[in-house]
Protein backbone atom coordinates (compact mmCIF):
# COMPACT_ATOMS: atom_id res chain seq x y z
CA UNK A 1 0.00 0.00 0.00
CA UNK A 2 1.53 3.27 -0.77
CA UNK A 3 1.44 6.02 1.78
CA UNK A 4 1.01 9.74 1.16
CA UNK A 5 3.78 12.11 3.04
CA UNK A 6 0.55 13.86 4.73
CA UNK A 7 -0.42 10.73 6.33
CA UNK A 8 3.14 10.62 8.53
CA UNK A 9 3.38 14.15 9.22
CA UNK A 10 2.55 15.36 12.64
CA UNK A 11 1.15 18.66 11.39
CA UNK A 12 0.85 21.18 14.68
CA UNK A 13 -2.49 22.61 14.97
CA UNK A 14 -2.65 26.32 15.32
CA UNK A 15 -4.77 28.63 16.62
CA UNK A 16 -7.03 31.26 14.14
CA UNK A 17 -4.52 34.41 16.16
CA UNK A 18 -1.08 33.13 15.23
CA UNK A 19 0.19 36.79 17.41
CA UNK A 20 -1.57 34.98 20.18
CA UNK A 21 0.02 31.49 19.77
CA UNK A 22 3.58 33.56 19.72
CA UNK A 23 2.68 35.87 22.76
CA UNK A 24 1.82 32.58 24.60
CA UNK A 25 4.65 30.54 23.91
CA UNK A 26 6.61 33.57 24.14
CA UNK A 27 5.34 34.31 27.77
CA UNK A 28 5.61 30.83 29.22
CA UNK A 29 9.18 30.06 27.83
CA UNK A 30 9.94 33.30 29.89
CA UNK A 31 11.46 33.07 33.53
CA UNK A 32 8.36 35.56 34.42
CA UNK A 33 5.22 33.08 34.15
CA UNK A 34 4.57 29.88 36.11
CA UNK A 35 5.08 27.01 33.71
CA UNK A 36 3.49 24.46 35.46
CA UNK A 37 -0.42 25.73 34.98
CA UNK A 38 -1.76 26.15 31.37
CA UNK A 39 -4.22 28.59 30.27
CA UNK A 40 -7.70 26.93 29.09
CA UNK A 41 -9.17 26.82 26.19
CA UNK A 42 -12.38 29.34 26.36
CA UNK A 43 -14.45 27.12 23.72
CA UNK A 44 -16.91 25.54 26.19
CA UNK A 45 -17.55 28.89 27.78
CA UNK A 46 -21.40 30.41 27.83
CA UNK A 47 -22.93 32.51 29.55
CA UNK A 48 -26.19 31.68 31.75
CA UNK A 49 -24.34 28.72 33.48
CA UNK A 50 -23.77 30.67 36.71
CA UNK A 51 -20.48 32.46 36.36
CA UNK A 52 -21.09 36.24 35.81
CA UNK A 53 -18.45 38.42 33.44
CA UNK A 54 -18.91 41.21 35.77
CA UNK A 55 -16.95 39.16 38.37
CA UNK A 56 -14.05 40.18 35.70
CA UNK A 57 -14.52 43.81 35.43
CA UNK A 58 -12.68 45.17 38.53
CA UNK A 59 -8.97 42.59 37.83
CA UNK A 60 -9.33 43.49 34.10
CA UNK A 61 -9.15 47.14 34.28
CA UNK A 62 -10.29 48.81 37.41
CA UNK A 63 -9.73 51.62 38.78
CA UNK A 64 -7.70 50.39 41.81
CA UNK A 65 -4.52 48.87 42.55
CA UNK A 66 -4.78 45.37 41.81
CA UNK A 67 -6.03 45.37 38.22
CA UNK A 68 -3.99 43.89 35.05
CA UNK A 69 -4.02 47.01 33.67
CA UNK A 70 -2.87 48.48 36.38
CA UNK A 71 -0.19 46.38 36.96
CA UNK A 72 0.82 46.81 32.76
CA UNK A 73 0.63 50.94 33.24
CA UNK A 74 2.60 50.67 37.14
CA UNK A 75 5.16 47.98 35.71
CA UNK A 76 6.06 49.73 32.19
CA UNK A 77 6.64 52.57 34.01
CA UNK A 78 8.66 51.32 36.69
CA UNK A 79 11.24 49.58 34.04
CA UNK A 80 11.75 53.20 32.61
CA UNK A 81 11.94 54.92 35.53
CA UNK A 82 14.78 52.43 37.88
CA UNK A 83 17.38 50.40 35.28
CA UNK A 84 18.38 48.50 38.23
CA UNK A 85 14.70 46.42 38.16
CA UNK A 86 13.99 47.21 34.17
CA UNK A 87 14.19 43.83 33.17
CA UNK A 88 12.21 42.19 35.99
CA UNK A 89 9.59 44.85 35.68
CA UNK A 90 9.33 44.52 31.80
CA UNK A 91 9.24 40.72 32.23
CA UNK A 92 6.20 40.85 34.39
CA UNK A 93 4.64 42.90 32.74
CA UNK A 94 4.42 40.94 29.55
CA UNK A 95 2.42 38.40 31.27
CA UNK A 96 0.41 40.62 32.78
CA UNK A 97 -1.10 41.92 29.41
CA UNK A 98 -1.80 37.91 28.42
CA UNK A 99 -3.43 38.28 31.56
CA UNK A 100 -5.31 41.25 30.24
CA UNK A 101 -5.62 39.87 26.90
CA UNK A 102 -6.83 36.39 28.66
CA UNK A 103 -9.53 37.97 30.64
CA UNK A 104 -11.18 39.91 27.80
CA UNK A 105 -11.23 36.86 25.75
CA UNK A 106 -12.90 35.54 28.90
CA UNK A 107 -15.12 38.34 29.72
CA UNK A 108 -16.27 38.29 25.61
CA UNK A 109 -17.41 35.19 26.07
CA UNK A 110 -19.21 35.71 28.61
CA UNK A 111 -21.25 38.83 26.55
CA UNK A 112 -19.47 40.71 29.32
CA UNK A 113 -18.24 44.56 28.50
CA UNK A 114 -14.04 45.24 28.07
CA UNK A 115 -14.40 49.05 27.49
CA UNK A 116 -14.88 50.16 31.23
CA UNK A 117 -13.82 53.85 31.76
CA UNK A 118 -10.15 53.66 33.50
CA UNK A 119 -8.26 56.15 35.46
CA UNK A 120 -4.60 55.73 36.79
CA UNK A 121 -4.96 57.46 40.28
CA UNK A 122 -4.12 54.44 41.93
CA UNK A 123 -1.10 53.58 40.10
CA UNK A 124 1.82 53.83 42.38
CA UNK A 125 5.43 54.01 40.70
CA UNK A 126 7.73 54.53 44.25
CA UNK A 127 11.14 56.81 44.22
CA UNK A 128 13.43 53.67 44.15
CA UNK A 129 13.72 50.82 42.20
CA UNK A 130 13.51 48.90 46.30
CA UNK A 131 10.31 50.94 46.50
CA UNK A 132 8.95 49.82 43.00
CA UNK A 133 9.73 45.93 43.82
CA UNK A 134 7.88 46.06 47.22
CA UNK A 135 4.85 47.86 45.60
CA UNK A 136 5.09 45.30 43.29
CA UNK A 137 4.87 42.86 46.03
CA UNK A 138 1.75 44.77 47.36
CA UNK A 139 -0.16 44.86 44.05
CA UNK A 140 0.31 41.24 43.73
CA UNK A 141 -1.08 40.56 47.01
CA UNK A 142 -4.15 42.90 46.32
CA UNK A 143 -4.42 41.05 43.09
CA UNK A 144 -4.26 37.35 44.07
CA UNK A 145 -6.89 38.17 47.00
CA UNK A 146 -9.10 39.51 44.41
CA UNK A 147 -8.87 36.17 42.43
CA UNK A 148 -9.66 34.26 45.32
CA UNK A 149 -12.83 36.13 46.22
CA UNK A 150 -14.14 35.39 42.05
CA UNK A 151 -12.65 31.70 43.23
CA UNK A 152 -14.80 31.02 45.95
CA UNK A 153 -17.71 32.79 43.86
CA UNK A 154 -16.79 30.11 41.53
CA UNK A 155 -16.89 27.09 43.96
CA UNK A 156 -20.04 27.52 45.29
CA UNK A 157 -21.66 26.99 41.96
CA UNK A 158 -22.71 23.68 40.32
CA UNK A 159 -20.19 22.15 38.63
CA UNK A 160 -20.62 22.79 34.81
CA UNK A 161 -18.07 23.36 31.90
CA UNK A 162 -18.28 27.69 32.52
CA UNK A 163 -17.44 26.70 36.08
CA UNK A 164 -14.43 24.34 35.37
CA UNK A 165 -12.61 26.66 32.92
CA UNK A 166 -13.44 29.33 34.95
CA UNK A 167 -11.39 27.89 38.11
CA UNK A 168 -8.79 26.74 35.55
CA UNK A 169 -8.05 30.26 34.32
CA UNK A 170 -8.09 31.73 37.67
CA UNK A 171 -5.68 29.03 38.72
CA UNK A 172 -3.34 30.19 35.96
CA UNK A 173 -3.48 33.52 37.36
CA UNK A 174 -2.83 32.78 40.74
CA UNK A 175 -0.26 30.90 39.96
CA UNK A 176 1.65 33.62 37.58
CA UNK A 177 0.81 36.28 40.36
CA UNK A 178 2.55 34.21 43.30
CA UNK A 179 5.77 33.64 41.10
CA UNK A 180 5.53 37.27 40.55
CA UNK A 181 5.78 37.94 44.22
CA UNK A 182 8.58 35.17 44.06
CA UNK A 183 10.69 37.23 41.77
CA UNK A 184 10.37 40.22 43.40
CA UNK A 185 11.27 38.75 46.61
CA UNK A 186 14.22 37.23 45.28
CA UNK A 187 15.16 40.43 44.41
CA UNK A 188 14.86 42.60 47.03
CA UNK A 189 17.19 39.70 48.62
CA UNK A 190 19.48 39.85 45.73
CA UNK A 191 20.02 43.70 46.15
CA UNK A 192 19.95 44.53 50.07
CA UNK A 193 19.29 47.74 51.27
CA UNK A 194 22.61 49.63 51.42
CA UNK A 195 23.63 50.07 54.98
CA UNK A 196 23.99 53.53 56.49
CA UNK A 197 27.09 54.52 57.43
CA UNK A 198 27.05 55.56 61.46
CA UNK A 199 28.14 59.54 62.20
């Protein structure tokens, strides 16, 4: 029997946003993401089975200190402003936008709304690059307690395919916001605070 070449090839699927397949594999080959939790697949999503997309809203892009875009706007800025954290800051904040890009993709399926009004009063930047790192540290904190509140949100309700993906992305994000705080804390530890000289 002769075989066709096509019928040996292992032909990798990809997705219909080839920039999104990059960003992806770009992100979690990167020191800066935890590689050990995937992001799901969003096909199975609808709305209706219990999880709401205006659980989303306020860790998309609130107006407060633990949203993804606040994070993006506090941790682009940071990398310009202190060289000595640039790299860590611009790292970090790469994932953060798939985060951001994740969520609307999330929220969209959900017929949820990604054009909220924003404001940046509650971005911090610090006067040090030690400063930046431990409001870094902060944000994260704010950010992984607001993913635990949609968690629990989450638990409660029957278990149904909305629900499952739902708790898978949130895991993902937990996950990437803990190694963040891991990073930063590693750090700060890396670069102590100089000691002051006694008069």
């Amino acid at each position: 029997m002769k075989h066709s070449e096509e019928m040996h090839a292992l032909i990798k699927k990809r997705g219909t946003n080839q920039l999104d397949d990059l960003t992806l594999g770009f992100v979690n080959a990167m020191k800066y993401s935890s590689p050990d939790i995937l992001y799901p697949d969003f096909g199975d999503v609808k709305p209706g089975e219990g999880v709401e997309a205006e659980w989303f809203y306020d860790v998309y892009r609130g107006t407060n200190n633990f949203s993804e875009l606040t994070a993006i706007h506090q941790y682009i800025s940071q990398e310009a402003l202190f060289d000595d954290v640039g790299e860590l800051m611009m790292g970090i904040a790469l994932v953060e936008m798939k985060h951001m890009d994740k969520l609307g993709d999330f929220i969209l399926a959900l017929k949820g709304n990604v054009t909220q009004e924003y404001d940046t009063k509650y971005v911090s930047y610090g006067n040090s690059a030690r400063e930046a790192v431990q409001l870094g540290i902060e944000s994260e904190t704010a950010t992984i307690a607001e993913y635990n509140k949609i968690l629990n949100k989450v638990k409660s309700l029957p278990e149904n395919p909305t629900t499952v993906i739902s708790f898978q992305l949130l895991s993902k994000l937990i996950a990437d916001e803990t190694h963040h705080i891991s990073l930063f804390r590693e750090w700060l530890k890396e670069h102590p605070e100089p000691k002051k000289e006694k008069q």
